[in-house]
C-alpha atoms as a PDB file:
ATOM      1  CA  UNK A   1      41.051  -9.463 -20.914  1.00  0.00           C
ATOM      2  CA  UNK A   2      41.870  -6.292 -18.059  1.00  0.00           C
ATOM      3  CA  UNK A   3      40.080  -5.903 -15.076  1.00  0.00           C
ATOM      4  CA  UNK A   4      38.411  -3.112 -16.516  1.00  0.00           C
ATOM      5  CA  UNK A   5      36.868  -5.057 -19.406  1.00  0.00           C
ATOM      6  CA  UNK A   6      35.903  -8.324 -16.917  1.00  0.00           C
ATOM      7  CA  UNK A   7      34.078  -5.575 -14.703  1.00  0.00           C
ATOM      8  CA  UNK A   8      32.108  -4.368 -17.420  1.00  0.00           C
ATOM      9  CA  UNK A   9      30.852  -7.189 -18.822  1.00  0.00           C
ATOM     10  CA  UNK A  10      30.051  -8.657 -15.060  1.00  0.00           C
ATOM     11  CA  UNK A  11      27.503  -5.318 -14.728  1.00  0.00           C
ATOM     12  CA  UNK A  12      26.413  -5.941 -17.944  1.00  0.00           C
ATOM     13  CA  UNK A  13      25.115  -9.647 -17.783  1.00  0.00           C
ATOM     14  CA  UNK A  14      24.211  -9.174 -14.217  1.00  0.00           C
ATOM     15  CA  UNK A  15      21.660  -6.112 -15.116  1.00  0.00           C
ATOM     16  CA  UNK A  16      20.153  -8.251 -18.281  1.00  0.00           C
ATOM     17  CA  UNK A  17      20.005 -11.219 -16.020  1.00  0.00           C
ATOM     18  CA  UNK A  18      17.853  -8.952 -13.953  1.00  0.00           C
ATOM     19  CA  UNK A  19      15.005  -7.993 -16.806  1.00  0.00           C
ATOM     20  CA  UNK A  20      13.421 -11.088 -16.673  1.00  0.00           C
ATOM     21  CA  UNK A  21      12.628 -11.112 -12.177  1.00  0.00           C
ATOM     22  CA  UNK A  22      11.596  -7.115 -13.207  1.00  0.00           C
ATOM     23  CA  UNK A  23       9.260  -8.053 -15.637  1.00  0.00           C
ATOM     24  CA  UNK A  24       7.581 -10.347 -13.465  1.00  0.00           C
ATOM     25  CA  UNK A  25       7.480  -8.477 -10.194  1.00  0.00           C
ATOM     26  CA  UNK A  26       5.984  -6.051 -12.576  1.00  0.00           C
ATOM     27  CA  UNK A  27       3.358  -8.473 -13.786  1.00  0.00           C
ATOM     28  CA  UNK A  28       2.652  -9.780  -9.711  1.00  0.00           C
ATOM     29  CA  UNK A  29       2.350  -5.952  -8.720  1.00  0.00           C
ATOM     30  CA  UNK A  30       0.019  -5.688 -11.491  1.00  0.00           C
ATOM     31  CA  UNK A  31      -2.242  -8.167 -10.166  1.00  0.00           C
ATOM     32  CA  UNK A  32      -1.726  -7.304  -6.209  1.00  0.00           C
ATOM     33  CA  UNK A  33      -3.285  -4.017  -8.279  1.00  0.00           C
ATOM     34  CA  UNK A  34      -5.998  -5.301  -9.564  1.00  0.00           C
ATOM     35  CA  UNK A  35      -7.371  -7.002  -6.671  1.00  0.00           C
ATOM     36  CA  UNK A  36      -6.728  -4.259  -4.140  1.00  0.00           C
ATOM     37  CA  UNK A  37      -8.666  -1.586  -6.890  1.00  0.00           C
ATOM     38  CA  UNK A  38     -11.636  -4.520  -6.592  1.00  0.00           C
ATOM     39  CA  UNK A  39     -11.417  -4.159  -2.361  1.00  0.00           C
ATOM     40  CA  UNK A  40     -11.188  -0.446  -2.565  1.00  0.00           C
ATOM     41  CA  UNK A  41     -14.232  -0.396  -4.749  1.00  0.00           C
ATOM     42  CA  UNK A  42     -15.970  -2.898  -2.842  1.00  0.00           C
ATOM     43  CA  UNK A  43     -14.807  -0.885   0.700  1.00  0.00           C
ATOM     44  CA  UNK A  44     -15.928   2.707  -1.134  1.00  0.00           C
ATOM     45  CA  UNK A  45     -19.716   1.098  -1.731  1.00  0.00           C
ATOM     46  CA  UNK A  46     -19.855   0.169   1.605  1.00  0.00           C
ATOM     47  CA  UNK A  47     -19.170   3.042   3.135  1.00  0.00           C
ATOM     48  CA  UNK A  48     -21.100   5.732   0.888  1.00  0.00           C
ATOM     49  CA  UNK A  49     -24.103   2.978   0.414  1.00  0.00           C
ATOM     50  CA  UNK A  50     -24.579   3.437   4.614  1.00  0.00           C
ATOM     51  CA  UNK A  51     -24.090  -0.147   5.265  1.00  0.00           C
ATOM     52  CA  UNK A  52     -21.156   0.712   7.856  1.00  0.00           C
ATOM     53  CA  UNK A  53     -23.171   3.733   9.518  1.00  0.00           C
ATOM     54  CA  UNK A  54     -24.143   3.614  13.309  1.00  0.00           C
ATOM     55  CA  UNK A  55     -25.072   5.770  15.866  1.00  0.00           C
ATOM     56  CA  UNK A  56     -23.550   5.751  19.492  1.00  0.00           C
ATOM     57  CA  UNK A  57     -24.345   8.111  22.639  1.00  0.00           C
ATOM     58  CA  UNK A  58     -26.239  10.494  19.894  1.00  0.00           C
ATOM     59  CA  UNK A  59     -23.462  10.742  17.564  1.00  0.00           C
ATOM     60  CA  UNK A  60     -22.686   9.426  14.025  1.00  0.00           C
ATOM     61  CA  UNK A  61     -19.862   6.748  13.533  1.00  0.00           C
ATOM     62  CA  UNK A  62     -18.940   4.997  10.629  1.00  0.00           C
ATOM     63  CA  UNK A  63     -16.484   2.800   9.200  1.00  0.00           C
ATOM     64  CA  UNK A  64     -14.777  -0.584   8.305  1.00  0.00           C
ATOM     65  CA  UNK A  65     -12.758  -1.223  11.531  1.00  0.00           C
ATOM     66  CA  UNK A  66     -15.560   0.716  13.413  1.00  0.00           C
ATOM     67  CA  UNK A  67     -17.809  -1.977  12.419  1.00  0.00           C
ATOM     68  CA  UNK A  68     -15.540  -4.111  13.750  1.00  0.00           C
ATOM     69  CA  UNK A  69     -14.963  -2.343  16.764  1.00  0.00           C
ATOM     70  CA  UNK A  70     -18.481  -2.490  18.255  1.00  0.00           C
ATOM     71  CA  UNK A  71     -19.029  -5.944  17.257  1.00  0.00           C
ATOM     72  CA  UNK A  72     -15.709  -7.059  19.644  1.00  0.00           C
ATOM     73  CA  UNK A  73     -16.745  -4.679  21.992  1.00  0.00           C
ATOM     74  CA  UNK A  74     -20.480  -6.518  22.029  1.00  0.00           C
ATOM     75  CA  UNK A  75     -18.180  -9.352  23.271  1.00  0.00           C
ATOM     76  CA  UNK A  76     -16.627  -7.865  25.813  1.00  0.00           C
ATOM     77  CA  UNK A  77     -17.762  -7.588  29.689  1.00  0.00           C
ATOM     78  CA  UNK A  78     -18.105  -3.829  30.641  1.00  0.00           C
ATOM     79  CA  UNK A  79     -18.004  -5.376  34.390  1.00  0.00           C
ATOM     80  CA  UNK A  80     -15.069  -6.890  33.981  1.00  0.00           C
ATOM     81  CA  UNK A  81     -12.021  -4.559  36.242  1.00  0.00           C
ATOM     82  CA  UNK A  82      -9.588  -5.040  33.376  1.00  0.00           C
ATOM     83  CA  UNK A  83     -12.300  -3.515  30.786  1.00  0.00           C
ATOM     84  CA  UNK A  84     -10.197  -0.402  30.111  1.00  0.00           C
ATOM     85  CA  UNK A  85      -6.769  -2.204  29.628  1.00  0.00           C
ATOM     86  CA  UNK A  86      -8.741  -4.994  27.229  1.00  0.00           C
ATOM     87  CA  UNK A  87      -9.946  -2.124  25.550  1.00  0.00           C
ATOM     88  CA  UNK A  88      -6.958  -0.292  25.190  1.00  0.00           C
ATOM     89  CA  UNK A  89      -5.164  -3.867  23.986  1.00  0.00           C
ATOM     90  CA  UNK A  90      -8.216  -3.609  21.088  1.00  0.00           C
ATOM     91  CA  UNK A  91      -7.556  -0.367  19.994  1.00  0.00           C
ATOM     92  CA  UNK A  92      -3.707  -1.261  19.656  1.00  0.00           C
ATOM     93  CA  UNK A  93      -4.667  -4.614  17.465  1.00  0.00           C
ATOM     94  CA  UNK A  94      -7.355  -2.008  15.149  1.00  0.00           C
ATOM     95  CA  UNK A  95      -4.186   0.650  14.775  1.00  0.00           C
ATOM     96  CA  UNK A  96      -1.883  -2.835  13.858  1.00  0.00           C
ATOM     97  CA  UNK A  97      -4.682  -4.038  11.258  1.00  0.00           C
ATOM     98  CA  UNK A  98      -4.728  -0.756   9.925  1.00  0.00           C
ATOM     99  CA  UNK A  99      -1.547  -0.089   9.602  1.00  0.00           C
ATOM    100  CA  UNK A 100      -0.603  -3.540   7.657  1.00  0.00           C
ATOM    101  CA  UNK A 101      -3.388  -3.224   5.469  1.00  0.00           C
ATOM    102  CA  UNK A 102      -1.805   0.401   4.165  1.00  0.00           C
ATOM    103  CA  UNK A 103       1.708  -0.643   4.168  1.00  0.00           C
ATOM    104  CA  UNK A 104       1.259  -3.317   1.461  1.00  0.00           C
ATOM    105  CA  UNK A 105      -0.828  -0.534  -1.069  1.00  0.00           C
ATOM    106  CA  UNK A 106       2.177   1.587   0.167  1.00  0.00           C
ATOM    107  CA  UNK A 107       5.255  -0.677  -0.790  1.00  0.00           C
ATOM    108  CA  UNK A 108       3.730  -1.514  -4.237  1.00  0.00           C
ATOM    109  CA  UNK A 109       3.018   2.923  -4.699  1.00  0.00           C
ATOM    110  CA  UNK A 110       7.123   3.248  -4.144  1.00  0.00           C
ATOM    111  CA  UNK A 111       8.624   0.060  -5.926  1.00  0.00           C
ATOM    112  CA  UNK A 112       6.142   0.168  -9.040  1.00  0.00           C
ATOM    113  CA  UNK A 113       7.982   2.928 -10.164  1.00  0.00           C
ATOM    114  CA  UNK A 114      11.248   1.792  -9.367  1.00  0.00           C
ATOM    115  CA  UNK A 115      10.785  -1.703 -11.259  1.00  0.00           C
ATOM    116  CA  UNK A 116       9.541   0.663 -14.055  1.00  0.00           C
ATOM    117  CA  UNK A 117      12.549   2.217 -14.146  1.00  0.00           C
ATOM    118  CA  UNK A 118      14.584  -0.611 -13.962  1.00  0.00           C
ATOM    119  CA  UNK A 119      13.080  -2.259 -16.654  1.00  0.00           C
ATOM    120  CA  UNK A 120      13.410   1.022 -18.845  1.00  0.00           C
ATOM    121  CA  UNK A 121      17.364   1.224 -18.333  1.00  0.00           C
ATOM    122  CA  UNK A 122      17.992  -2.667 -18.473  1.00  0.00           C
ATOM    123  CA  UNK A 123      17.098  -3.310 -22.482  1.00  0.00           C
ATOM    124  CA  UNK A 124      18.335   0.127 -23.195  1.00  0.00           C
ATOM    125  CA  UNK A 125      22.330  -1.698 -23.059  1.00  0.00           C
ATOM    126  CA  UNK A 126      20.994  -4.577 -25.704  1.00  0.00           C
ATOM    127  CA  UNK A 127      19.112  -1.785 -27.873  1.00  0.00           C
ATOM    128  CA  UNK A 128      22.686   0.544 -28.033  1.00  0.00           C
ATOM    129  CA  UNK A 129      24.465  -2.635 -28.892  1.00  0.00           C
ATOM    130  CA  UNK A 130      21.888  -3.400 -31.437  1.00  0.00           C
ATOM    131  CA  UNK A 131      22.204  -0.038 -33.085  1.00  0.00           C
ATOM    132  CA  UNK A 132      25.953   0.180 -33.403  1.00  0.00           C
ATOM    133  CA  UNK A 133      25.384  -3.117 -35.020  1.00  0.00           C
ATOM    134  CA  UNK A 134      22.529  -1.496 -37.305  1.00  0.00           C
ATOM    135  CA  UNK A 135      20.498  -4.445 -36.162  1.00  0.00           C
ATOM    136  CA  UNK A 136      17.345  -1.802 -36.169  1.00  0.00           C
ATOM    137  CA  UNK A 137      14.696  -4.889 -35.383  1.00  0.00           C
ATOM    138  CA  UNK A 138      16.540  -5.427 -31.511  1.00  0.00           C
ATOM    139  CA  UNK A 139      16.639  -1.874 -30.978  1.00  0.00           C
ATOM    140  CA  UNK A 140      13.033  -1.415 -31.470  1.00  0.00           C
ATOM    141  CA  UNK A 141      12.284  -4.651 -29.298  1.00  0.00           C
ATOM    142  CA  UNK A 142      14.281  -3.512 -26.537  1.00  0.00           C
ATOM    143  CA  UNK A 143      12.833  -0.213 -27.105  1.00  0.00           C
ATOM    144  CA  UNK A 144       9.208  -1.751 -26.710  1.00  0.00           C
ATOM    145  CA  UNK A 145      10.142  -3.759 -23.692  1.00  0.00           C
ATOM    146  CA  UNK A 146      12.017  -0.112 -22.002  1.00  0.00           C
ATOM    147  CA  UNK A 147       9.058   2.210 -22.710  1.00  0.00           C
ATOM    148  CA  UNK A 148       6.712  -0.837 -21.837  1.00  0.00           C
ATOM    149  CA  UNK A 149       7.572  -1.263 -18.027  1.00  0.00           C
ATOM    150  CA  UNK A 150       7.960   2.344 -17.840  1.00  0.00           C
ATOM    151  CA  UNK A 151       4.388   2.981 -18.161  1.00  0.00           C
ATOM    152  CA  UNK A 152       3.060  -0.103 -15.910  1.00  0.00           C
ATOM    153  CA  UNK A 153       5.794   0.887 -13.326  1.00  0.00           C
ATOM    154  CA  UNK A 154       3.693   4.380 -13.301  1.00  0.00           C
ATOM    155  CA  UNK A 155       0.401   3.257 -13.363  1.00  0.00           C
ATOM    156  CA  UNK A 156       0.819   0.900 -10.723  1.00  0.00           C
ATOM    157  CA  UNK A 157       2.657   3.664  -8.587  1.00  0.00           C
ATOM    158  CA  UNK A 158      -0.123   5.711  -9.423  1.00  0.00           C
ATOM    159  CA  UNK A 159      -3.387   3.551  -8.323  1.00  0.00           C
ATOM    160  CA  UNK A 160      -1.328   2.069  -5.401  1.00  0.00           C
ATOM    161  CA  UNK A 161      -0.712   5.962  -4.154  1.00  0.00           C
ATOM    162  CA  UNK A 162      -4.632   7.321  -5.142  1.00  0.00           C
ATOM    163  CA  UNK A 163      -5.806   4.210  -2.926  1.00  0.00           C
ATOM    164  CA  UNK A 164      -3.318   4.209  -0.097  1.00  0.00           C
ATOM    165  CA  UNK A 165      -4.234   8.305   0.224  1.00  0.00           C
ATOM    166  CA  UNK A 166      -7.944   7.897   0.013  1.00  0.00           C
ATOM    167  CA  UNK A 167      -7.724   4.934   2.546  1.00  0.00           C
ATOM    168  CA  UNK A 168      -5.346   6.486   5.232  1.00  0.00           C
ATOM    169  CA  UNK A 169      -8.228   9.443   4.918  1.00  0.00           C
ATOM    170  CA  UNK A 170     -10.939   6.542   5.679  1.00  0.00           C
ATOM    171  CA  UNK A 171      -9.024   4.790   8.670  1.00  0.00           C
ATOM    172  CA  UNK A 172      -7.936   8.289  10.104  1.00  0.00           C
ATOM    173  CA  UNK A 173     -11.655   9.011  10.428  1.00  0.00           C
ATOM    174  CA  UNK A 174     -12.297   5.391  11.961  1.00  0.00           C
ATOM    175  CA  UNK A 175      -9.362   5.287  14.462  1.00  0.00           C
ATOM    176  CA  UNK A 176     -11.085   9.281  15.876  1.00  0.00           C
ATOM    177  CA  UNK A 177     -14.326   7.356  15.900  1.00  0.00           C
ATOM    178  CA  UNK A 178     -12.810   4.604  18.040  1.00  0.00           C
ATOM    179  CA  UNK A 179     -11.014   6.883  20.071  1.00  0.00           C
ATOM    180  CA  UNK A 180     -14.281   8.862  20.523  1.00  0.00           C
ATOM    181  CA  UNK A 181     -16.186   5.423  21.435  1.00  0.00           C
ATOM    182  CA  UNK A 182     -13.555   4.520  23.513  1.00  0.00           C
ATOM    183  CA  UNK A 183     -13.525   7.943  25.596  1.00  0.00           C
ATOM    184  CA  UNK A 184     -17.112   7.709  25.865  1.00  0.00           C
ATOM    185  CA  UNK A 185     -17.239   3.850  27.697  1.00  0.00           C
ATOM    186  CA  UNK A 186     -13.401   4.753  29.976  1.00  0.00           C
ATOM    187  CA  UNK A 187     -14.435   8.593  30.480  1.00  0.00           C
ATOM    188  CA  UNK A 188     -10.558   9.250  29.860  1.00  0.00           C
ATOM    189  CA  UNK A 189      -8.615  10.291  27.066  1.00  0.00           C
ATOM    190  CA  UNK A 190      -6.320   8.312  24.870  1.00  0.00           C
ATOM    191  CA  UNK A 191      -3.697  10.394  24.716  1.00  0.00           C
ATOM    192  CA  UNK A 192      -1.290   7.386  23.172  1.00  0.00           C
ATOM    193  CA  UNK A 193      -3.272   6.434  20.316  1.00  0.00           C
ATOM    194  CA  UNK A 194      -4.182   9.772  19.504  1.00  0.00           C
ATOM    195  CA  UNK A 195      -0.508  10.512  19.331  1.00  0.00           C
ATOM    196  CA  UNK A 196       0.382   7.487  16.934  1.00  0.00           C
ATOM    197  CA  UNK A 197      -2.337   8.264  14.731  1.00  0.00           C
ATOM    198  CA  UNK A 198      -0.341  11.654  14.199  1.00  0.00           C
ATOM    199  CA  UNK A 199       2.608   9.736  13.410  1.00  0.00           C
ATOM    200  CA  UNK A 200       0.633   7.867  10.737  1.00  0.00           C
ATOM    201  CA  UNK A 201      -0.741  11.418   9.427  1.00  0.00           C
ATOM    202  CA  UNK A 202       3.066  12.463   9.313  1.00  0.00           C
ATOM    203  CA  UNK A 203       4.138   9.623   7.327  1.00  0.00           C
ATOM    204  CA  UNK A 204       1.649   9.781   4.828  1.00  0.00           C
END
């Protein structure tokens, strides 16, 4: 056997090695899926039901982290000389929550439809091998399993991207409610988280 031949066959049992871990990071993204469209629902009620809806200093603000916002800043001592650097601290820990709960809807938008496509090409060297053989009944289950993870690896892109837009839309609006809350108790500006919610904008 050449070098040629050994190398070939090595890429070849390597990639149908591999169907079996994309199958079932398919199946866990899947369920990550289901259970973040549950949170999204439950987080869209919320917020359009009123149930996260306050006023401060005359004007509306609303939200999931803004909710949590006032209630920590009900616990903290206005009095206290280090107020504005505590509260500054808070605002960084809000834009850190924030920004971990989008990554993970994120990650799953851009690798759904990369295990899709992964799991389309791997069976499609088994299916060729079964039709040169005329063995028609492994072409058409390697054929199943191809077009299969195609369409989960797109629908799972799909959700994971509708949710992570709609959401960075939500917690934009909640970190320029904080920053407005925040302006409001300091009398200053804050220029620095204004700036990395940009970034986050950008990035989107």
């Amino acid at each position: 056997m050449d070098i040629s031949t050994t190398l070939q066959s090595s890429i070849y049992y390597i990639s149908a090695y591999l169907l079996y871990p994309v199958i079932i990071a398919l199946l866990l993204s899947v369920a990550f899926i289901l259970v973040d469209t549950g949170s999204f629902l439950y987080e869209t009620y919320m917020r359009f039901s009123g149930r996260w809806v306050f006023e401060f200093d005359g004007e509306i603000v609303s939200g999931r982290f803004v909710t949590a916002f006032l209630t920590q800043l009900d616990d903290m001592n206005r009095d206290d000389k280090n107020f504005e650097a505590k509260l500054q601290k808070h605002l960084n820990d809000v834009e850190y929550l924030i920004s971990k709960r989008l990554e993970k809807t994120r990650l799953i938008a851009r690798i759904g439809p990369m295990l899709g496509l992964m799991g389309t090409l791997i069976p499609m060297g088994p299916a060729l091998i079964g039709l040169s053989h005329g063995d028609i009944e492994t072409l058409a289950e390697n054929l199943i399993i191809a077009f299969g993870t195609t369409v989960v690896g797109l629908l799972v892109g799909a959700v994971s991207y509708s949710i992570a837009m709609i959401r960075t839309r939500w917690y934009d609006r909640d970190m320029d409610d904080m920053e407005f809350i925040s302006e409001i108790l300091t009398g200053e500006e804050h220029d620095e988280i204004h700036e990395e919610t940009e970034k986050r904008k950008e990035t989107v």
